[in-house]
PDB file of N, CA and C in Angstrom:
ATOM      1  N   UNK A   1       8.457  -8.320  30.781  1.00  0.00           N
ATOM      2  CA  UNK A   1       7.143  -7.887  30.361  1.00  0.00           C
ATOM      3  C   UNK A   1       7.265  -7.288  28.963  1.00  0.00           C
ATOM      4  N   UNK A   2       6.433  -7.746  27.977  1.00  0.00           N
ATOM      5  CA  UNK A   2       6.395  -7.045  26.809  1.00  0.00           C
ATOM      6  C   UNK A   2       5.013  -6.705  26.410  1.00  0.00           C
ATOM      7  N   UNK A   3       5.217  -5.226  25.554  1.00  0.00           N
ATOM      8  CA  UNK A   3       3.788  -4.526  25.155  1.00  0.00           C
ATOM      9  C   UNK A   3       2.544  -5.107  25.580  1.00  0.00           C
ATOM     10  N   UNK A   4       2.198  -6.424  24.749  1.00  0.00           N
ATOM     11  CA  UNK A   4       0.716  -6.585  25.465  1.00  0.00           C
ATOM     12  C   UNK A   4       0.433  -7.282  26.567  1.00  0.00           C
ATOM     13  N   UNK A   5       1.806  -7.839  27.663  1.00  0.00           N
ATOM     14  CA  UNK A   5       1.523  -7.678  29.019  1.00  0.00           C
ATOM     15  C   UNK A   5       1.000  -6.336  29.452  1.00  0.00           C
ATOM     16  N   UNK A   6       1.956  -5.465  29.130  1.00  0.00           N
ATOM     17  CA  UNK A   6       1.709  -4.067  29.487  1.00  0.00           C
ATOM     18  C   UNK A   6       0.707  -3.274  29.352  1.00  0.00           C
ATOM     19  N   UNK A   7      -0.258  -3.506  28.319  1.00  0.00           N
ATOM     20  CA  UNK A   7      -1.690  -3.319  27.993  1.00  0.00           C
ATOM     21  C   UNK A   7      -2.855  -3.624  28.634  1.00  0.00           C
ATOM     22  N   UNK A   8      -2.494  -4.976  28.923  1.00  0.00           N
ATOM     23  CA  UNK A   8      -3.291  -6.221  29.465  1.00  0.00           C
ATOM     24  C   UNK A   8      -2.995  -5.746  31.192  1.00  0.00           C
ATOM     25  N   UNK A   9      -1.857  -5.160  31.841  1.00  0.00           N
ATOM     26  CA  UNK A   9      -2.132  -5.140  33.034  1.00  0.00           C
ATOM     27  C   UNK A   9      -2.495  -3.767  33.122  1.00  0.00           C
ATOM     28  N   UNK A  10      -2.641  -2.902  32.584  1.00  0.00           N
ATOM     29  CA  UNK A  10      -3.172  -1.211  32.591  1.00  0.00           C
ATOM     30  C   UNK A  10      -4.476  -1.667  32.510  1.00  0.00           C
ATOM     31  N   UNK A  11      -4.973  -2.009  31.825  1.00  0.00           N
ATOM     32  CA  UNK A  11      -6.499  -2.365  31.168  1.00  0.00           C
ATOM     33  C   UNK A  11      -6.983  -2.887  32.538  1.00  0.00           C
ATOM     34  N   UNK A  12      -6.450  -3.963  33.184  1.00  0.00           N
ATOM     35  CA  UNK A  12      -7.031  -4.483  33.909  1.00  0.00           C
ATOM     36  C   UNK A  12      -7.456  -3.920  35.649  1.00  0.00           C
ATOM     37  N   UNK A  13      -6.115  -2.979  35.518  1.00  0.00           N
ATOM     38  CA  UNK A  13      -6.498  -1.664  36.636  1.00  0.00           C
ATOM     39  C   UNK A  13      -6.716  -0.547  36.500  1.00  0.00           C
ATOM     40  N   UNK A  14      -7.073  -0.188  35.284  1.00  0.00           N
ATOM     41  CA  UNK A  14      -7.687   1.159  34.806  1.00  0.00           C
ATOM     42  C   UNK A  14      -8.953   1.024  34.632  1.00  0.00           C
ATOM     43  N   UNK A  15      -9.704  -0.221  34.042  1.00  0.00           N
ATOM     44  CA  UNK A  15     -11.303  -0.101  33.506  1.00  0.00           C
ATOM     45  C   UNK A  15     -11.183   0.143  32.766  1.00  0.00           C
ATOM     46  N   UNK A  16     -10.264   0.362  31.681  1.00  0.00           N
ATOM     47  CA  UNK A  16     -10.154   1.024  30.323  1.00  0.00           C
ATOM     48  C   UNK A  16     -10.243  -0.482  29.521  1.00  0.00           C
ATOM     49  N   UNK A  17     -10.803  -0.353  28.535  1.00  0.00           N
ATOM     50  CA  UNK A  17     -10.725  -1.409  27.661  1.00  0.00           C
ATOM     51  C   UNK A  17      -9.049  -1.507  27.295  1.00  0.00           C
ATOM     52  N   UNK A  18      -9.181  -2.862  26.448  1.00  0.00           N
ATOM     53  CA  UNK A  18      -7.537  -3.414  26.078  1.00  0.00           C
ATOM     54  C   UNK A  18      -7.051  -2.026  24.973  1.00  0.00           C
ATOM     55  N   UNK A  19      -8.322  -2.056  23.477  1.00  0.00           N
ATOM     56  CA  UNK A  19      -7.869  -1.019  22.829  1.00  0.00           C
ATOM     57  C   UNK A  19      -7.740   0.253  22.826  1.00  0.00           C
ATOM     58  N   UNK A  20      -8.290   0.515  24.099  1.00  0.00           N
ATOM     59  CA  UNK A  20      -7.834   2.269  24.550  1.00  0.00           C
ATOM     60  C   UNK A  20      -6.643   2.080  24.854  1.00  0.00           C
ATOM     61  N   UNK A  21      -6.061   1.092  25.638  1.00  0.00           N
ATOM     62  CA  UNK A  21      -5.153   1.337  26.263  1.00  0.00           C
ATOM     63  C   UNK A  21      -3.936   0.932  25.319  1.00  0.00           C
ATOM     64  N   UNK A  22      -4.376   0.435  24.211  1.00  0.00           N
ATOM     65  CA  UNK A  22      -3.176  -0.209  22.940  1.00  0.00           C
ATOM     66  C   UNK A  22      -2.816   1.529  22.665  1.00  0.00           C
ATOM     67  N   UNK A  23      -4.205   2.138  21.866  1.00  0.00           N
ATOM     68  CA  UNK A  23      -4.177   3.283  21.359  1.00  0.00           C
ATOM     69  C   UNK A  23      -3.264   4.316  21.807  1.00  0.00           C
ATOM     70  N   UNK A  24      -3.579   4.597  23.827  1.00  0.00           N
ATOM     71  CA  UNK A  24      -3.042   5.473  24.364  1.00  0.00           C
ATOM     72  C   UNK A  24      -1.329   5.250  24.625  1.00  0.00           C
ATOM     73  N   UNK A  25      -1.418   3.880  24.562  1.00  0.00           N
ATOM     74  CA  UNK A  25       0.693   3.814  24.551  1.00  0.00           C
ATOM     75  C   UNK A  25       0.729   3.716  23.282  1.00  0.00           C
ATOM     76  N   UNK A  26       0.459   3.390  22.419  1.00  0.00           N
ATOM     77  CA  UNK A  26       1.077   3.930  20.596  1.00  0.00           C
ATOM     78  C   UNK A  26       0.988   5.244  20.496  1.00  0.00           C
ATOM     79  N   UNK A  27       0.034   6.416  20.798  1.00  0.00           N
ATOM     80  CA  UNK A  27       0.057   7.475  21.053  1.00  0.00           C
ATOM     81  C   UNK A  27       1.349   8.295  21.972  1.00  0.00           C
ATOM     82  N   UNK A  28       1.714   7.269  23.352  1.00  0.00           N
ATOM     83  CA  UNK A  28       2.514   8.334  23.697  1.00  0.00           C
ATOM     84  C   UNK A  28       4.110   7.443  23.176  1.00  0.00           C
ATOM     85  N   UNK A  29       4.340   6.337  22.822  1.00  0.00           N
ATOM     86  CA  UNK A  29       5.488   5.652  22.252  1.00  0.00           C
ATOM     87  C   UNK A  29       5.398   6.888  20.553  1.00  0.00           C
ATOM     88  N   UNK A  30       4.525   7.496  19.556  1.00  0.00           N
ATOM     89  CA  UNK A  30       5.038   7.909  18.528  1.00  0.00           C
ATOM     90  C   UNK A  30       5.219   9.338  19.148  1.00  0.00           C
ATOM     91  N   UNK A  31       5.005  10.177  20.250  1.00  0.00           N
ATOM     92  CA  UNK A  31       4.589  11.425  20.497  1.00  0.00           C
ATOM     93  C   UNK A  31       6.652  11.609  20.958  1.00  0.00           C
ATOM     94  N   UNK A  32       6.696  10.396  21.880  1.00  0.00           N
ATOM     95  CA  UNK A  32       8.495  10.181  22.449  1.00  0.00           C
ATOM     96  C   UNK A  32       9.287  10.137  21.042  1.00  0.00           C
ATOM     97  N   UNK A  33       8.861   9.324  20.516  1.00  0.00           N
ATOM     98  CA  UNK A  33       9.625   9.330  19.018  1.00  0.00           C
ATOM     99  C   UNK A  33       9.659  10.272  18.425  1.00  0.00           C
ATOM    100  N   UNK A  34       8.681  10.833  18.236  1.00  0.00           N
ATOM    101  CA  UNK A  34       8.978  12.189  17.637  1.00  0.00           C
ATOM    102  C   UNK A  34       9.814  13.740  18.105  1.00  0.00           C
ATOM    103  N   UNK A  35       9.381  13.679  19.357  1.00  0.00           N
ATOM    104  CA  UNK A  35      10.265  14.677  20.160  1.00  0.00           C
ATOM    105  C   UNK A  35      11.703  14.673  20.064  1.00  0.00           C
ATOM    106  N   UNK A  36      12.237  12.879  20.167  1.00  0.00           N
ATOM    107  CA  UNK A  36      13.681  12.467  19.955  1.00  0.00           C
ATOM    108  C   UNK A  36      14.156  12.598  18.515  1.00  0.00           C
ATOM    109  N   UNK A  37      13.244  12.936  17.651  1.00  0.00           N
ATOM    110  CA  UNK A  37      13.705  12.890  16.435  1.00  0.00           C
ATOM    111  C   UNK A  37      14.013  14.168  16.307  1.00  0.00           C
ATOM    112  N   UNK A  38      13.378  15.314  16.710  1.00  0.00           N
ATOM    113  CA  UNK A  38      13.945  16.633  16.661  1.00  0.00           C
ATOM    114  C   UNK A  38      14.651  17.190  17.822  1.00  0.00           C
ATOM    115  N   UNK A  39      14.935  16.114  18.361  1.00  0.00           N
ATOM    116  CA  UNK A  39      16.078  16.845  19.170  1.00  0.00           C
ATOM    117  C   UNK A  39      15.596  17.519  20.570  1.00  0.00           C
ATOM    118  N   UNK A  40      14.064  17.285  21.014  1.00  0.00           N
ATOM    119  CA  UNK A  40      13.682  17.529  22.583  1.00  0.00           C
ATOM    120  C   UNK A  40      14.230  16.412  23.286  1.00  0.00           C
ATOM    121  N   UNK A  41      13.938  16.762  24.639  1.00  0.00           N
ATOM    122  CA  UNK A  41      13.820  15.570  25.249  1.00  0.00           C
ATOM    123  C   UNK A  41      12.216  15.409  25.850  1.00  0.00           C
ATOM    124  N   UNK A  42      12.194  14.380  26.364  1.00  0.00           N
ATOM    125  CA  UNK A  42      10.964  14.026  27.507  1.00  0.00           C
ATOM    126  C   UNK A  42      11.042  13.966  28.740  1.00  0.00           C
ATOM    127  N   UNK A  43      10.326  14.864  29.730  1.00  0.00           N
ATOM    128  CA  UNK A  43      10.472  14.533  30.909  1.00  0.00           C
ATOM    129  C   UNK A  43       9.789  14.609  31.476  1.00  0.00           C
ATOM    130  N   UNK A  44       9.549  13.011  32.450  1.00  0.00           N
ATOM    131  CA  UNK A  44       8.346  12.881  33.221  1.00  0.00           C
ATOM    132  C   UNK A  44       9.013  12.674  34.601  1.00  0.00           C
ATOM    133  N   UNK A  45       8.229  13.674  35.594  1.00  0.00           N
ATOM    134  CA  UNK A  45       9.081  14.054  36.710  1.00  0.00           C
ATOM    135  C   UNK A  45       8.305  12.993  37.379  1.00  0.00           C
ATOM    136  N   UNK A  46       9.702  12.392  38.242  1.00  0.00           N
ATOM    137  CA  UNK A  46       9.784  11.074  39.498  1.00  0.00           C
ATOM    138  C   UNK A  46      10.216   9.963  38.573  1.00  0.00           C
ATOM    139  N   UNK A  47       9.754  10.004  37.081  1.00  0.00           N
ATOM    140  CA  UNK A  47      10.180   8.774  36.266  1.00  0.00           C
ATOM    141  C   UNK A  47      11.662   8.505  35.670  1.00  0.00           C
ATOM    142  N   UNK A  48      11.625   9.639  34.878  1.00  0.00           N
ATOM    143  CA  UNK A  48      12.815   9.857  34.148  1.00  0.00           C
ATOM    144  C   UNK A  48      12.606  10.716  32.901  1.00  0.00           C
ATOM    145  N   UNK A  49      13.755  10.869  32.055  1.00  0.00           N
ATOM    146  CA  UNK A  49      14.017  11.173  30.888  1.00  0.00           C
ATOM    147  C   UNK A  49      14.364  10.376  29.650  1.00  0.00           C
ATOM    148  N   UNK A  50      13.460  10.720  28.539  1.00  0.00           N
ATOM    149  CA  UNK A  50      14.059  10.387  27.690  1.00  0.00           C
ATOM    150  C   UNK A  50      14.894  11.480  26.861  1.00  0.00           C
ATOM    151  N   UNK A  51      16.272  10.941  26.129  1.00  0.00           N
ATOM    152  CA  UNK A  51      16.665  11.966  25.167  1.00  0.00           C
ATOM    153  C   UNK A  51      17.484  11.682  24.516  1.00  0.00           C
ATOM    154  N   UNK A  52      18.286  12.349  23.830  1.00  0.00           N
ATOM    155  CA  UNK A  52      19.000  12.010  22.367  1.00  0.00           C
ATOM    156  C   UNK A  52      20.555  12.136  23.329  1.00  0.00           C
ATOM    157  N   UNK A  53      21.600  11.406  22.820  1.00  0.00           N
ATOM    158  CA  UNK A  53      22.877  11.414  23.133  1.00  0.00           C
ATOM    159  C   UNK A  53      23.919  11.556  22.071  1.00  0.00           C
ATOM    160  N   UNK A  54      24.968  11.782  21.541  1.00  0.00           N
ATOM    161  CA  UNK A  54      25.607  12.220  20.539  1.00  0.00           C
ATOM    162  C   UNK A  54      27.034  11.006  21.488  1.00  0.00           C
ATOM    163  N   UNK A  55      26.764   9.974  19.992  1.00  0.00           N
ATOM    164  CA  UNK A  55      28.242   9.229  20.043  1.00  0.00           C
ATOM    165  C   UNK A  55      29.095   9.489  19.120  1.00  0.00           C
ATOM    166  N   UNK A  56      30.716   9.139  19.956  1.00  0.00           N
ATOM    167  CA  UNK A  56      31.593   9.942  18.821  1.00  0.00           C
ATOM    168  C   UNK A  56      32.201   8.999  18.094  1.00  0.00           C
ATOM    169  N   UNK A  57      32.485   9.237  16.799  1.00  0.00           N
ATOM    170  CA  UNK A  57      33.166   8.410  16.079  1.00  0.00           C
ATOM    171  C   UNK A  57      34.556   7.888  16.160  1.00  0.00           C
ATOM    172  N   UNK A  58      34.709   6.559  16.177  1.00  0.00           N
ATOM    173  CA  UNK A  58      35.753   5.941  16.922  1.00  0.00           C
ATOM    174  C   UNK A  58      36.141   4.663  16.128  1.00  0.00           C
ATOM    175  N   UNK A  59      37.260   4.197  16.243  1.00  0.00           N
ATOM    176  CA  UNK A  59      37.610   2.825  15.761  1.00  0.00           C
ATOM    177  C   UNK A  59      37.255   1.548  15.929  1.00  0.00           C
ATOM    178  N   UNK A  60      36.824   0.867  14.869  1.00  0.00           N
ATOM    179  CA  UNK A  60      36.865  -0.764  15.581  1.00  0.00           C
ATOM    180  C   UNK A  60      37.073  -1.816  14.880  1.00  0.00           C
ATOM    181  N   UNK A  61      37.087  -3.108  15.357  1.00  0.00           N
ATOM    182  CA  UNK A  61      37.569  -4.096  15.208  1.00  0.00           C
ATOM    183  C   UNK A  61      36.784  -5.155  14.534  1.00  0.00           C
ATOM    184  N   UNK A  62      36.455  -5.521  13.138  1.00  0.00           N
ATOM    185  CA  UNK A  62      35.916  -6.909  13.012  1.00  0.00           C
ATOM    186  C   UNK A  62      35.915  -8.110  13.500  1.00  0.00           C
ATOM    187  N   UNK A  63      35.247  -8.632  14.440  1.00  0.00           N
ATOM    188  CA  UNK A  63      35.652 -10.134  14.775  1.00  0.00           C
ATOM    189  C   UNK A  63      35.990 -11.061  13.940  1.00  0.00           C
ATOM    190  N   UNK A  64      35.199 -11.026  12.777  1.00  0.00           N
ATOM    191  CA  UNK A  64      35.299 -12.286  12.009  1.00  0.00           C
ATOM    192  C   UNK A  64      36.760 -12.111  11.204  1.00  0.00           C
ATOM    193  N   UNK A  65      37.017 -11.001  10.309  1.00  0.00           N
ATOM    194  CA  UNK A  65      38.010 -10.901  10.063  1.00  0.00           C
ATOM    195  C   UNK A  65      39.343 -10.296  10.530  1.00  0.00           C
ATOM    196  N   UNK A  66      39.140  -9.485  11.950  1.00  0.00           N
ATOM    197  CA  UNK A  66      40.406  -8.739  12.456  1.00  0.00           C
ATOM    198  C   UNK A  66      40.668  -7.828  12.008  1.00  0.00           C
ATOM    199  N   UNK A  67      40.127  -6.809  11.086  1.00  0.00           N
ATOM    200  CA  UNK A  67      40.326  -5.608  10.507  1.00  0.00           C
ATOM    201  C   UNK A  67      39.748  -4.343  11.104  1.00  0.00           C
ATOM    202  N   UNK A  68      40.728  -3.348  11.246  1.00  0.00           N
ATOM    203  CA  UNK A  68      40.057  -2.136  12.011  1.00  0.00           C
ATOM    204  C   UNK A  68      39.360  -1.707  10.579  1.00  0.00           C
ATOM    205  N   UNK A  69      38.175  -1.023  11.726  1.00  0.00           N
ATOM    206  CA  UNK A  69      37.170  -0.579  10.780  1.00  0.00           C
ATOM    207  C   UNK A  69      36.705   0.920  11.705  1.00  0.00           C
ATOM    208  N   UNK A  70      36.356   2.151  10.492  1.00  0.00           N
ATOM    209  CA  UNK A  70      35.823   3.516  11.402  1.00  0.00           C
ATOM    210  C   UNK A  70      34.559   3.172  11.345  1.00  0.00           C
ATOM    211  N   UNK A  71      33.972   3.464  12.765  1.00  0.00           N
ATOM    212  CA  UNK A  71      32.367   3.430  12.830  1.00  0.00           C
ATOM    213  C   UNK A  71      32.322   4.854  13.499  1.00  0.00           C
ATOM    214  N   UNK A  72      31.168   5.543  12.484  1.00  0.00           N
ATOM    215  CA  UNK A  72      30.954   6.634  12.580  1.00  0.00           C
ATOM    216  C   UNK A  72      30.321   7.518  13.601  1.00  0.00           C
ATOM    217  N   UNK A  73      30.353   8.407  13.756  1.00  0.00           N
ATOM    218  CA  UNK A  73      29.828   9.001  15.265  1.00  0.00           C
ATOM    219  C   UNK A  73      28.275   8.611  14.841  1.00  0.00           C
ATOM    220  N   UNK A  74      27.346   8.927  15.489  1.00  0.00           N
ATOM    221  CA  UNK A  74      26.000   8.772  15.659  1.00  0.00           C
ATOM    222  C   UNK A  74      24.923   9.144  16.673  1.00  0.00           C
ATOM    223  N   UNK A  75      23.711   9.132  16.964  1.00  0.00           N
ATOM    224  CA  UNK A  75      23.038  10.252  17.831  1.00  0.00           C
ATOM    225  C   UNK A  75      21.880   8.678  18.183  1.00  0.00           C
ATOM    226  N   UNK A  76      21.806   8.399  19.312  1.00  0.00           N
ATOM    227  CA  UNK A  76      21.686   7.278  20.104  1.00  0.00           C
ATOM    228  C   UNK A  76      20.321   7.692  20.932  1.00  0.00           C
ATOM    229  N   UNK A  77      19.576   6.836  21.565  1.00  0.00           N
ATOM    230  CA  UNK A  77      18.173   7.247  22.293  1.00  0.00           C
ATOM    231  C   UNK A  77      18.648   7.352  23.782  1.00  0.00           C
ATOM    232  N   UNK A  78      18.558   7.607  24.781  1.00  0.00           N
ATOM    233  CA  UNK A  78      19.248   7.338  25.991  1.00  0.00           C
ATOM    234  C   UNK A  78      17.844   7.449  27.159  1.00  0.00           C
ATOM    235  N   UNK A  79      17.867   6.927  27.975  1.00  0.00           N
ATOM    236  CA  UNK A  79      17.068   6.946  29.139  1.00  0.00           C
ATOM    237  C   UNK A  79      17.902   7.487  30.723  1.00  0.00           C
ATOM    238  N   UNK A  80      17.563   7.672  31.593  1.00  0.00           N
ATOM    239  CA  UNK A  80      17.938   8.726  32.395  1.00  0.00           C
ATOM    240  C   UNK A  80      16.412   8.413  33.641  1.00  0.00           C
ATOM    241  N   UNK A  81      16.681   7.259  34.583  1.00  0.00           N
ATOM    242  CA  UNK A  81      16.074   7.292  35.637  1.00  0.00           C
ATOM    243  C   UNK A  81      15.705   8.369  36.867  1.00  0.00           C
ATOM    244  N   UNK A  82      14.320   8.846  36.845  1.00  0.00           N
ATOM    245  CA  UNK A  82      14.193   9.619  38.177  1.00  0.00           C
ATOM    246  C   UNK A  82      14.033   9.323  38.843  1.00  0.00           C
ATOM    247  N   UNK A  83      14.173   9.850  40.218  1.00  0.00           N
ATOM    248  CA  UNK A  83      14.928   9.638  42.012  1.00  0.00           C
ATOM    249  C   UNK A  83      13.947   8.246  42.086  1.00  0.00           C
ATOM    250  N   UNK A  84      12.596   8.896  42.185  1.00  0.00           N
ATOM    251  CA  UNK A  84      11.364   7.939  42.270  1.00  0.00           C
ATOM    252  C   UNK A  84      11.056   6.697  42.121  1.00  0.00           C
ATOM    253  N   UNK A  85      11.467   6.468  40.480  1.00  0.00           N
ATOM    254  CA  UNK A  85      11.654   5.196  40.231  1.00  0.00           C
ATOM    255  C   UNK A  85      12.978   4.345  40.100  1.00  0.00           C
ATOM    256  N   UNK A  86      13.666   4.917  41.091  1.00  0.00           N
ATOM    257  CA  UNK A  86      15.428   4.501  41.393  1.00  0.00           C
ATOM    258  C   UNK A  86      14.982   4.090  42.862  1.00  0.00           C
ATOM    259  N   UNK A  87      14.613   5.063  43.455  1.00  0.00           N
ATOM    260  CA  UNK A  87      13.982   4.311  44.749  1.00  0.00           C
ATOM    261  C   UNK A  87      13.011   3.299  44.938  1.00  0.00           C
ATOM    262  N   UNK A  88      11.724   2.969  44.116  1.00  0.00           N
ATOM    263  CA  UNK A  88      10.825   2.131  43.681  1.00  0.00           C
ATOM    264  C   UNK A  88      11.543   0.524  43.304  1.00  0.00           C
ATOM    265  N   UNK A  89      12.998   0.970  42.470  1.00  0.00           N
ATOM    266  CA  UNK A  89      13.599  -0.381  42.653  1.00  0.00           C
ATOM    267  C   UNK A  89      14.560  -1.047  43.553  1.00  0.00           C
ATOM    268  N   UNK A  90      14.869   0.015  44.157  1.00  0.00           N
ATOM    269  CA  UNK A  90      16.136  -0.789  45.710  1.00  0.00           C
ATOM    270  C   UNK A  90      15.345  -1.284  46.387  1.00  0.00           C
TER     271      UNK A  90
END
């Protein structure tokens, strides 16, 4: 499923028109982005979490040429399933 499935099937069991419902997930997709950018997390209880993860800088390998190369630590988006929707999928 991508975005405007996802629109298109809210819309269609909400009564909400298509562009409320574009509006209200661009609204809460920049509201997540932003929280992760300063370093909150998000948490929607039964769903999950979103939040920031800290990778460490480590060695690696070029395929094409075979040369170790340092790739630098970095701060990654991470997701984090709740009970709810862990049970919703077994």
């Amino acid at each position: 499923m991508n975005k405007t499935d996802l629109i298109n099937n809210i819309a269609a069991k909400s009564g909400l028109s298509k562009r409320d419902v574009e509006t209200v997930l661009n609204g809460f997709l920049g509201e997540v982005t932003a929280a992760l950018q300063s370093g909150d997390k998000v948490q929607l209880i039964g769903f999950g979490t979103f939040e920031t993860r800290q990778r460490n800088g480590r060695k690696g390998r070029n395929p094409q040429t075979g040369k170790t190369i340092e790739i630098p630590a970095s701060k990654v988006p991470a997701f984090k399933a709740g009970n709810k929707l862990k049970e919703a999928v077994k």
